[in-house]
Structure formats: structure tokens, C-alpha cells
C-alpha atoms as a PDB file:
ATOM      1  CA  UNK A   1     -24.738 -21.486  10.760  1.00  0.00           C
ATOM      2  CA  UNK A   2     -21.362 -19.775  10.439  1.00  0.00           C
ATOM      3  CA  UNK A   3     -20.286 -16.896  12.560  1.00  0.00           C
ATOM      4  CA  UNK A   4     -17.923 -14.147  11.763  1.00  0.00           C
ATOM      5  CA  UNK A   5     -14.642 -14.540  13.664  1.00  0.00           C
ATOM      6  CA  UNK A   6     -13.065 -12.108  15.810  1.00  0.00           C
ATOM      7  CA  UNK A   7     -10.014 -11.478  13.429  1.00  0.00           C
ATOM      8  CA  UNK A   8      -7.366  -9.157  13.740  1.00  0.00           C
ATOM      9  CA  UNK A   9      -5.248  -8.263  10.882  1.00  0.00           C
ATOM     10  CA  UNK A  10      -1.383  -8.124  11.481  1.00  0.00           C
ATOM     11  CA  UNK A  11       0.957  -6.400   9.089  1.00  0.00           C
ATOM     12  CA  UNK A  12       5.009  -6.230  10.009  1.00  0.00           C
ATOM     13  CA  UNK A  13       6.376  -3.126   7.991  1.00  0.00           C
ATOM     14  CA  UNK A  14       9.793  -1.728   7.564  1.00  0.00           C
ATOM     15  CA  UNK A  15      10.644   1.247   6.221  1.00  0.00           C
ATOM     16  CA  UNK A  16       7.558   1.055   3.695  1.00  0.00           C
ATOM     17  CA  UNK A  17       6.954   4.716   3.377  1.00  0.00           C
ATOM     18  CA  UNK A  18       5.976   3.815   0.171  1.00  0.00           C
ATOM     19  CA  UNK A  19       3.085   1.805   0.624  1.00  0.00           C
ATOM     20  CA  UNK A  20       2.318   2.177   3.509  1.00  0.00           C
ATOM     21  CA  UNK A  21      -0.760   4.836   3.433  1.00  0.00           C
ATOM     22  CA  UNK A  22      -2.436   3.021   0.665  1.00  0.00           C
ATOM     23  CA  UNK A  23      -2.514  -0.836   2.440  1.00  0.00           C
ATOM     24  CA  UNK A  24      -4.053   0.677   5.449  1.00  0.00           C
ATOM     25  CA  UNK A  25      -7.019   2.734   3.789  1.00  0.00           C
ATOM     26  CA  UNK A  26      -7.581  -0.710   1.514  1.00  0.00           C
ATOM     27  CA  UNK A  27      -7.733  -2.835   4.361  1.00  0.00           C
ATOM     28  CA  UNK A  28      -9.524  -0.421   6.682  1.00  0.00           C
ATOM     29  CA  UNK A  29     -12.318  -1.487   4.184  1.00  0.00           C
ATOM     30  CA  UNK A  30     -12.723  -4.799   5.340  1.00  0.00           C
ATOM     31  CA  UNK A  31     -11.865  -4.270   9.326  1.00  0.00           C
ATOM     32  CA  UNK A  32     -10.875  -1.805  11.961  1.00  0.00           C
ATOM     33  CA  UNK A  33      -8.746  -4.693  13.993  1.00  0.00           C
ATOM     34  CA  UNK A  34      -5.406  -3.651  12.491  1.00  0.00           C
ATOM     35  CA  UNK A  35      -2.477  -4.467  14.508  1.00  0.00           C
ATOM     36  CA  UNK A  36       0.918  -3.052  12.529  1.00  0.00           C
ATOM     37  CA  UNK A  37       4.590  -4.187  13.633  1.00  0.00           C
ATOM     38  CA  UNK A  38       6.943  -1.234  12.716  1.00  0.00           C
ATOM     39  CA  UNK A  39      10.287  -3.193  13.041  1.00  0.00           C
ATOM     40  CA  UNK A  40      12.523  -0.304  13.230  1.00  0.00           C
ATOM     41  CA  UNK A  41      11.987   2.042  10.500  1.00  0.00           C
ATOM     42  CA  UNK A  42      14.655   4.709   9.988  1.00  0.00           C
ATOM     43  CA  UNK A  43      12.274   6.279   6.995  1.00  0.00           C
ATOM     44  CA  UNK A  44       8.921   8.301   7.190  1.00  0.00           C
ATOM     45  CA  UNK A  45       7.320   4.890   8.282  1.00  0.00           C
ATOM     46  CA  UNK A  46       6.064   6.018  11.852  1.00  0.00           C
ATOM     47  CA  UNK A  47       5.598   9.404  10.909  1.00  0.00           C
ATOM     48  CA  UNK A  48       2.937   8.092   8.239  1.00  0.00           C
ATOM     49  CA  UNK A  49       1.412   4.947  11.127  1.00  0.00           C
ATOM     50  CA  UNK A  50       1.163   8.653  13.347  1.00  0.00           C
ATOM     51  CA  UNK A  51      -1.643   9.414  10.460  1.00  0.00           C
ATOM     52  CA  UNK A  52      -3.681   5.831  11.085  1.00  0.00           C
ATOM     53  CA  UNK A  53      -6.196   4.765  13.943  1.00  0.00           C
ATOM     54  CA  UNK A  54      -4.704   1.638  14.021  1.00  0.00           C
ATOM     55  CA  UNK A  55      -2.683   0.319  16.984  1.00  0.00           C
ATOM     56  CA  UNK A  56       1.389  -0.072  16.955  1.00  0.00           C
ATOM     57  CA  UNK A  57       4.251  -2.096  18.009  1.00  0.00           C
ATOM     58  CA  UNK A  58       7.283  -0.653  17.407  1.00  0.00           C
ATOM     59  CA  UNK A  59      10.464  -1.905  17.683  1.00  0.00           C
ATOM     60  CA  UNK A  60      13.893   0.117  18.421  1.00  0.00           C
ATOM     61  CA  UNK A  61      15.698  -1.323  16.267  1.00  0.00           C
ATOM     62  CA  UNK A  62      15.260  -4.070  13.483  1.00  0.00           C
ATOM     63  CA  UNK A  63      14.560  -7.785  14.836  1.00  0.00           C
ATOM     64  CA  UNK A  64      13.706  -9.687  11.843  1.00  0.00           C
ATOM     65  CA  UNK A  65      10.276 -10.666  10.449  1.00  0.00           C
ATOM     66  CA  UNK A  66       9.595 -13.447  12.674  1.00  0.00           C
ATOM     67  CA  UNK A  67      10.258 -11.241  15.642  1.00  0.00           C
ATOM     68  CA  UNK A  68       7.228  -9.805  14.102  1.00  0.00           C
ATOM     69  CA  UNK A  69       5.420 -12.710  13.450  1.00  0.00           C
ATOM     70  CA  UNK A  70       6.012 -13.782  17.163  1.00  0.00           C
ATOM     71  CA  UNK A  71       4.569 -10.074  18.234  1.00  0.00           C
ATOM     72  CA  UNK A  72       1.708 -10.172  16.424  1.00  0.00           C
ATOM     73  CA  UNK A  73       0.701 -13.908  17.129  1.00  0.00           C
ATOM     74  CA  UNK A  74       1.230 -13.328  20.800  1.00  0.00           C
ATOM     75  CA  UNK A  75      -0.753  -9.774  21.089  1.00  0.00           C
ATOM     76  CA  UNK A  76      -3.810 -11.432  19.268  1.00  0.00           C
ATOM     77  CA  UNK A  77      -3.697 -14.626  21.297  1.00  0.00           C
ATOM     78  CA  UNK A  78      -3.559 -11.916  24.554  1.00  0.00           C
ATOM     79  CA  UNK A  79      -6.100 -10.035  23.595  1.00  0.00           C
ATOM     80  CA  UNK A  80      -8.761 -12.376  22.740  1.00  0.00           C
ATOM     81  CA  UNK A  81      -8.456 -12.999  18.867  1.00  0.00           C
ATOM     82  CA  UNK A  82      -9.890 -16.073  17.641  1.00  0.00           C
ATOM     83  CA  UNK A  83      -7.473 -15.442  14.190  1.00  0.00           C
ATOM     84  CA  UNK A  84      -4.978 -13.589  12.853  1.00  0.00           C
ATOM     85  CA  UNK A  85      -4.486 -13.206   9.484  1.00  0.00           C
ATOM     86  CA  UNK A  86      -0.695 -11.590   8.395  1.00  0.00           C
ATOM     87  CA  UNK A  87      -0.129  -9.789   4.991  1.00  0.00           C
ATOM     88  CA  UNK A  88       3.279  -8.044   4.055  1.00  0.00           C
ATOM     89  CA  UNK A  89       2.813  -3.693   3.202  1.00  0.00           C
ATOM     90  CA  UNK A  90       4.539  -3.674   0.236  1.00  0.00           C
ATOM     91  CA  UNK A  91       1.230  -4.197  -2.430  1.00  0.00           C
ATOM     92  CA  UNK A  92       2.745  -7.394  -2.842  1.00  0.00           C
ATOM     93  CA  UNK A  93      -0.433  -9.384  -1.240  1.00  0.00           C
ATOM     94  CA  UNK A  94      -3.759  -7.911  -1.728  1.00  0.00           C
ATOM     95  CA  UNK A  95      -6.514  -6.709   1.141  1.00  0.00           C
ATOM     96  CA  UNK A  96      -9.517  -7.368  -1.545  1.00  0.00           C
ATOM     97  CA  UNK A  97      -8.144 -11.176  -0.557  1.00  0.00           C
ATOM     98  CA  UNK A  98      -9.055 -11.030   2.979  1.00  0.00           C
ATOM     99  CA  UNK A  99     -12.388 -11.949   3.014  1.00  0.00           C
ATOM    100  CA  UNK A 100     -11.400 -14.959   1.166  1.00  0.00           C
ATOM    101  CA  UNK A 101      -9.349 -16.137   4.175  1.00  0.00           C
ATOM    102  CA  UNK A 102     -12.045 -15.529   6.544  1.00  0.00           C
ATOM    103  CA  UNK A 103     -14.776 -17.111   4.096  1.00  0.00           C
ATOM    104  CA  UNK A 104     -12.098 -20.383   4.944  1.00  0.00           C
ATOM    105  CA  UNK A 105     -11.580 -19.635   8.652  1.00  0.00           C
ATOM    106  CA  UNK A 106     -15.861 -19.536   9.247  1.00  0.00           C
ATOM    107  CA  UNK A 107     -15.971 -23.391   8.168  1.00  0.00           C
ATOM    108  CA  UNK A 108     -14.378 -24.066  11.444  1.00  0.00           C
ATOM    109  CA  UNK A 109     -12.132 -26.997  10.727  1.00  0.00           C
ATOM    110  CA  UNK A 110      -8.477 -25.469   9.984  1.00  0.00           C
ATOM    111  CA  UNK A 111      -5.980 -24.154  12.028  1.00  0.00           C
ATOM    112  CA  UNK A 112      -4.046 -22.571   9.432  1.00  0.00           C
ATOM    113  CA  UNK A 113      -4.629 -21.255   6.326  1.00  0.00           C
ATOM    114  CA  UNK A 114      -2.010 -20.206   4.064  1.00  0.00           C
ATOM    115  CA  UNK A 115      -1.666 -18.378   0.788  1.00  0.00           C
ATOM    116  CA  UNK A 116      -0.202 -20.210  -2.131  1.00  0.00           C
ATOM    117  CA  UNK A 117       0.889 -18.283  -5.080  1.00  0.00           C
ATOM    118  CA  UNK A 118       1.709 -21.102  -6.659  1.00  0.00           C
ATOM    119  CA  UNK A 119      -1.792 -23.576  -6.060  1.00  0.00           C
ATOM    120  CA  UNK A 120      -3.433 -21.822  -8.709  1.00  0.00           C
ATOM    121  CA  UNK A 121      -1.735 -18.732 -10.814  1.00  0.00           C
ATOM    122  CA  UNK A 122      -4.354 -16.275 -10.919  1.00  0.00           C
ATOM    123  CA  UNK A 123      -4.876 -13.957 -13.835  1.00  0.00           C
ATOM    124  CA  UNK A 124      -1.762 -10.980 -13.883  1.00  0.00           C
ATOM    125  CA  UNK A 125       0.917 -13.101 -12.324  1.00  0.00           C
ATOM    126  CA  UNK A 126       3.808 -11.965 -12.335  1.00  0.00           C
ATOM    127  CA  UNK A 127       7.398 -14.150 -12.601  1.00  0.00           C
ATOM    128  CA  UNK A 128       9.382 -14.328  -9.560  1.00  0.00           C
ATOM    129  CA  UNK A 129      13.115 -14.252  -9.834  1.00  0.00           C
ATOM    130  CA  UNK A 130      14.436 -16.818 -10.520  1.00  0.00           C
ATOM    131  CA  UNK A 131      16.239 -17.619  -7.296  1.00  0.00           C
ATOM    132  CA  UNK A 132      13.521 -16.730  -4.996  1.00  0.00           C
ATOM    133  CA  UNK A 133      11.272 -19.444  -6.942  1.00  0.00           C
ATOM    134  CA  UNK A 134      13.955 -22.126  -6.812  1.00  0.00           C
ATOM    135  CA  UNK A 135      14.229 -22.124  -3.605  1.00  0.00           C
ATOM    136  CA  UNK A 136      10.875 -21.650  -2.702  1.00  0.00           C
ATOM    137  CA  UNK A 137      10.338 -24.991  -4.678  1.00  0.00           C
ATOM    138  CA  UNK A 138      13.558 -26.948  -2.694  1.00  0.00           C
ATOM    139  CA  UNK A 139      12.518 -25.529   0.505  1.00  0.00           C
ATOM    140  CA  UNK A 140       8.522 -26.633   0.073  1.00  0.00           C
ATOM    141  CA  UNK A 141       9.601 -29.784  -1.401  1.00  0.00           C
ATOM    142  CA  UNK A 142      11.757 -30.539   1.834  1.00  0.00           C
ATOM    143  CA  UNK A 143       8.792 -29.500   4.277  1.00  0.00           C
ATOM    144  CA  UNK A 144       6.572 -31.558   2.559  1.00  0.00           C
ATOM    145  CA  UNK A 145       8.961 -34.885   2.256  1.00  0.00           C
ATOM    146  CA  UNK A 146       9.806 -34.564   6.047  1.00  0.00           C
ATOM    147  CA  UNK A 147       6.619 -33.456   7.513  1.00  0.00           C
ATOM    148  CA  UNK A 148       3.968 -35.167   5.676  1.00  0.00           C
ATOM    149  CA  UNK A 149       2.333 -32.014   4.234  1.00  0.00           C
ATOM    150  CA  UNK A 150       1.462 -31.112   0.614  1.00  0.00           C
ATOM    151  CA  UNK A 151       2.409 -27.527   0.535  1.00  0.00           C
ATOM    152  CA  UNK A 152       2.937 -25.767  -3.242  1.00  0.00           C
ATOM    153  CA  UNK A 153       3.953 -22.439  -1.448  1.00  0.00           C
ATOM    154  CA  UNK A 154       6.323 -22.309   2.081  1.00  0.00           C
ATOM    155  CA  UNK A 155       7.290 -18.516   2.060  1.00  0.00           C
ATOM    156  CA  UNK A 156       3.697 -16.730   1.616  1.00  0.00           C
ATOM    157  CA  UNK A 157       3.340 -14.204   4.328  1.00  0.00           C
ATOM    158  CA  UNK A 158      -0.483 -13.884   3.736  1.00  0.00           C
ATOM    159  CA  UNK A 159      -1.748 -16.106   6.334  1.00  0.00           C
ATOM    160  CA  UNK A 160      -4.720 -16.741   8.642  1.00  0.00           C
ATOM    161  CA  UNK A 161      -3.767 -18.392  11.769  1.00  0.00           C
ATOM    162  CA  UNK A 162      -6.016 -19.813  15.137  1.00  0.00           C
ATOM    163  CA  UNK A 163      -4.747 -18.037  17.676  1.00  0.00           C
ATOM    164  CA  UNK A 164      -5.743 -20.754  20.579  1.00  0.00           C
ATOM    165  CA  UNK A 165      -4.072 -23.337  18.046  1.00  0.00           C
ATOM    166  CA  UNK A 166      -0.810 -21.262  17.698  1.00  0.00           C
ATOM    167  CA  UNK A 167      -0.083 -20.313  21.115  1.00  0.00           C
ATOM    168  CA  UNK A 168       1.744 -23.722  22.176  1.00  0.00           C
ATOM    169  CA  UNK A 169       3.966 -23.461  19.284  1.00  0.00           C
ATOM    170  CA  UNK A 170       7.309 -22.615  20.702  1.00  0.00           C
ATOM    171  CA  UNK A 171       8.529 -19.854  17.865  1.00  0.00           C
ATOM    172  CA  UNK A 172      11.465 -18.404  18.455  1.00  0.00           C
ATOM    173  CA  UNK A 173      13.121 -17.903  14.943  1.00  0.00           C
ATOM    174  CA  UNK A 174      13.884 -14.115  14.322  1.00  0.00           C
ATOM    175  CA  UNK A 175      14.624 -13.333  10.668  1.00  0.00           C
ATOM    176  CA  UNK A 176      12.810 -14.610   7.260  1.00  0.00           C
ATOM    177  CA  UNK A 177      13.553 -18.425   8.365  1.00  0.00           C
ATOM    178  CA  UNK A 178      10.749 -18.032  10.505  1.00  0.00           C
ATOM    179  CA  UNK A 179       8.156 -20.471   7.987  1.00  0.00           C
ATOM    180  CA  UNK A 180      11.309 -23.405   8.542  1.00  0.00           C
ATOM    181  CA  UNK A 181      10.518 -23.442  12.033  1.00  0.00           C
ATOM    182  CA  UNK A 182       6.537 -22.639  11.978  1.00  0.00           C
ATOM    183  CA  UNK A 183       6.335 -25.858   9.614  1.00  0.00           C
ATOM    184  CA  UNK A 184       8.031 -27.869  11.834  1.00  0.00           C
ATOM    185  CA  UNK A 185       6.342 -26.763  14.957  1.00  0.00           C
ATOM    186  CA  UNK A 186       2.745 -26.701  13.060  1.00  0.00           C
ATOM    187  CA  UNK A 187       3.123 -30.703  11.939  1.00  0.00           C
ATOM    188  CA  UNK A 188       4.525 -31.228  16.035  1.00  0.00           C
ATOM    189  CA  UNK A 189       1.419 -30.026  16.945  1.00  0.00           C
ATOM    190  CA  UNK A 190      -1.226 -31.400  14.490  1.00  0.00           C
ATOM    191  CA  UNK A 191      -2.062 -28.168  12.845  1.00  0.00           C
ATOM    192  CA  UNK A 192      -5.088 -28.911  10.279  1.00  0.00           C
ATOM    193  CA  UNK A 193      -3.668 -26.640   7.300  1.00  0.00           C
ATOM    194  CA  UNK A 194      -5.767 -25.457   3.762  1.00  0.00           C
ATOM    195  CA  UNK A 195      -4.065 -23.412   1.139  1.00  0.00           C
ATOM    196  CA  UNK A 196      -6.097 -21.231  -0.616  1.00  0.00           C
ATOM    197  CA  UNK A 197      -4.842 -19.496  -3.947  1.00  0.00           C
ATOM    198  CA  UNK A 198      -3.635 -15.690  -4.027  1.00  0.00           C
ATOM    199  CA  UNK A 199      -2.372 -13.678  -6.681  1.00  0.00           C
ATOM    200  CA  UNK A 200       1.423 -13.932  -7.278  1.00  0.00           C
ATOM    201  CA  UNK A 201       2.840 -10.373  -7.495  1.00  0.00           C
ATOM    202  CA  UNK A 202       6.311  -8.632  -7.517  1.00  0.00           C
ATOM    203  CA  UNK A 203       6.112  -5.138  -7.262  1.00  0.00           C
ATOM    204  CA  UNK A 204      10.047  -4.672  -6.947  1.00  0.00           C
ATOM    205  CA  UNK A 205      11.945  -8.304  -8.265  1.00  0.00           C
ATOM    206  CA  UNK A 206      15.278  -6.393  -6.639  1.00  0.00           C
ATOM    207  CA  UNK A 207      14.043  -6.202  -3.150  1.00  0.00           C
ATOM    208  CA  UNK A 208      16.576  -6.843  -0.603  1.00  0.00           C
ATOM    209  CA  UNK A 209      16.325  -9.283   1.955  1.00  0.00           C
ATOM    210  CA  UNK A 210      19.084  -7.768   4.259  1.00  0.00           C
ATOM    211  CA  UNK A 211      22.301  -8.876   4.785  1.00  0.00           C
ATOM    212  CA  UNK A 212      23.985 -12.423   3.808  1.00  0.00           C
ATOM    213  CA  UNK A 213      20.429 -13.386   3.009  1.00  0.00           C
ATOM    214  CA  UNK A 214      20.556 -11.685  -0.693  1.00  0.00           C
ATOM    215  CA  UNK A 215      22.911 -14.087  -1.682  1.00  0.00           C
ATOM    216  CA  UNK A 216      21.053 -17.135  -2.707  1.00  0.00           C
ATOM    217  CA  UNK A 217      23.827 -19.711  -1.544  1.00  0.00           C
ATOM    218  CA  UNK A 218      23.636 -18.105   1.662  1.00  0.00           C
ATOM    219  CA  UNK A 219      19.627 -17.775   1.903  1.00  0.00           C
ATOM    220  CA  UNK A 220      19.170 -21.915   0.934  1.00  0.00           C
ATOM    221  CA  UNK A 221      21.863 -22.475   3.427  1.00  0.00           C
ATOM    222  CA  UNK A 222      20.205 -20.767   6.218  1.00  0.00           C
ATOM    223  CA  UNK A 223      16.679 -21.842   5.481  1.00  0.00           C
ATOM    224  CA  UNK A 224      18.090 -25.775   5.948  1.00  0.00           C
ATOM    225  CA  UNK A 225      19.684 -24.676   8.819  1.00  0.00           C
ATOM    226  CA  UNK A 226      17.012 -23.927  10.683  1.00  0.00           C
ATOM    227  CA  UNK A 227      14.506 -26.791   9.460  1.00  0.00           C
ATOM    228  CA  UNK A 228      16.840 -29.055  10.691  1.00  0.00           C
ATOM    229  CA  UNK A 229      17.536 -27.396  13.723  1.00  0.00           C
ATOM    230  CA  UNK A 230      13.836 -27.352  14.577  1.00  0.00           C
ATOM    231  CA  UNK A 231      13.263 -30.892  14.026  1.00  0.00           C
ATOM    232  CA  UNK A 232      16.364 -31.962  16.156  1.00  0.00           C
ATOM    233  CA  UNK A 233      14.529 -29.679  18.948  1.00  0.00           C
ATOM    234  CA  UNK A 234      11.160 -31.339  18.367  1.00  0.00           C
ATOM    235  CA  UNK A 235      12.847 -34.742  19.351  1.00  0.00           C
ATOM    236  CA  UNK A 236      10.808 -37.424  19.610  1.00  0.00           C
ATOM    237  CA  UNK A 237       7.678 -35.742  19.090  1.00  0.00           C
ATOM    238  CA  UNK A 238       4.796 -36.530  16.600  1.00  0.00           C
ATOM    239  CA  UNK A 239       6.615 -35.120  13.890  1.00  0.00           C
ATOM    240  CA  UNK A 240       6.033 -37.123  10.764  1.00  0.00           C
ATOM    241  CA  UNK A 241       9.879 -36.886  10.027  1.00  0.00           C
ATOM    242  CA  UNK A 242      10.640 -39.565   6.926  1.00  0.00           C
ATOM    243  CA  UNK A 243      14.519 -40.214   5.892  1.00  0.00           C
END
């Protein structure tokens, strides 16, 4: 028989005054174990988290989503969460989802378990840009020709993770690169991996990445970058590395 795992929810936000409020009273429905990454938020942001029983990490300034991701995989692991599962605050990935990722996690033979918007469009998707989709594809395509893996969807931030499995990854990719160097590190390490579907939504198509990143060039360029900087570092390792 299946037990429920001790799960802790993770959710980086910045400056999502917006939202913020109504993501924590929808996932307060399915868990108390709320763990929010407030990455420097100049707007009403920590004001509003002041309003929530949940705990915080705040940052003094902005470090980049997988300074986040690090942050919350390392507090779980610390304090004795068997998983964490990551969503964005921006309405963009729904809590009503959540116990669909634990409903995975309680068959007991994955490590990771990512969202795909893309292994099964659900009814009311919406269209990406265009760019963000193109490169989405590229990107997934080159993760799965040089790791072995049969991704549809590289970039979903709605994730379940084993915290016991993650902790020898060595992460250290700060900004929205971050999946380019989890992949790598994940196949290193033998990470059993299941996509499940989730809805594809785009609440605000103009949403800025930050930076050099909103160009598109610039993104593609940086997201190779790093892949290939993280497989040179994994050496000789049992990375299934083809070509």
C-alpha cells in the first residue's frame, strides 16, 4: 500500500504582487508545507507573503531562478522532505494539479517528475509565442539527442523532485538556464524521470525574462551555452552523451 509523502511545495516569486494572494489560498488547499523564495521583490511582494503562514526565503537582491531552485531543493533536502514539488506564482501552472504529481510520486519508482505542456494539450491551451516554443522544441530536442531522454517539454517549472535523489546533483546555474544544467546532471546521476501532462497556459505572452535573455538570439545562445558547459564538467561520467 502507498503512503502519502512528506512533500513540501516550493514556489520562487518575483515581484508577483499580482498573483500572489490567490496561488497561496489555492494551494493552501492541498498542503500547509509551503516554502516561497521571494528573489528580491522591489513591489508589494513581501508586504503581501507578511499576510501568509507560510515560511520565507528572501533574497536581497535578485539571483536568478535557479538560485531559487537551488534554495528550495536544499531547504527541503535539510529539513527532511522526501519531495519537492516547484510551481511558478504567476497562474501560469495550476495548484488543482498537485495532487496529480503526488498521485505519481506515491508509486515509488521516479525520481523526477516533470510537467509537460506539450505530452498531451489539455482542453483551454493556450499558444505560446512563438519564440518561446521554438526554442523550447531545439532545446528539448538537444537534451534528448545527447542524454538519452525522451522529453516533449525542458522548461516546465512545475516539477516534483526526490529530495534524497537530488541532493548529489552539483547545481550551480543561477538564472533561467538552470533546466540545461539539471538535465545534464539528472542523466549523470541516473535520475528515473516520468512526465505527466499539465495544462499549457499564458497568462501574459509579453512577459519579460530580464535582461539579454528577451532577445531570442541571445536566450538560444545562452541555453547551449550552458548544456555544453555542463557536460564538459560531467567529464567522463555516465552521461549518455551521443555525437
Amino acid at each position: 500500500m502507498s503512503t502519502t509523502p512528506h512533500v513540501l511545495i516550493g514556489i520562487p516569486v518575483f515581484n508577483e504582487a499580482r498573483y500572489v494572494a490567490a496561488v497561496l489560498g489555492e494551494v493552501r488547499r492541498y498542503t500547509s508545507d509551503i516554502l516561497v523564495v521571494d528573489d528580491g521583490s522591489t513591489d508589494a511582494t513581501p508586504h503581501l507573503l507578511a499576510d501568509h503562514d507560510v515560511e520565507v526565503i528572501r533574497h536581497p537582491h535578485n539571483r536568478g531562478y535557479g538560485h531559487s531552485m537551488q534554495d528550495m531543493l536544499r531547504r527541503a533536502d535539510r529539513d527532511g522532505y522526501e519531495w519537492l514539488i516547484t510551481m511558478d506564482c504567476d497562474l501560469q501552472h495550476e495548484p488543482a494539479a498537485i495532487p496529480d504529481f503526488v498521485q505519481v510520486v506515491q508509486q515509488g519508482n521516479v525520481d523526477v517528475v516533470s510537467g509537460s505542456r506539450y505530452l498531451q494539450l489539455l482542453c483551454g491551451a493556450d499558444r505560446p509565442p512563438a519564440d518561446r516554443r521554438s526554442i523550447n522544441a531545439a532545446m528539448t530536442r538537444l537534451i534528448n539527442e545527447r542524454l538519452g531522454l525522451s522529453l516533449t517539454d525542458a522548461f516546465c517549472g512545475f516539477k516534483a523532485y526526490r529530495t534524497a535523489a537530488c541532493a548529489p546533483l552539483e547545481l550551480d546555474v543561477d538564472g533561467y538556464d538552470f533546466p540545461m544544467q539539471f538535465w545534464v546532471q539528472a542523466a549523470r546521476h541516473g535520475l528515473r524521470i516520468q512526465e505527466i501532462p499539465v495544462r499549457l497556459i499564458y497568462n501574459d505572452p509579453d512577459r519579460s525574462f530580464g535582461g539579454p535573455l528577451d532577445d531570442p538570439e541571445n536566450r538560444r545562445a545562452v541555453y547551449e551555452a550552458t548544456f555544453h558547459r555542463a557536460l564538459l564538467r560531467a567529464g567522463s561520467c555516465d552521461v549518455l552523451v551521443r555525437g
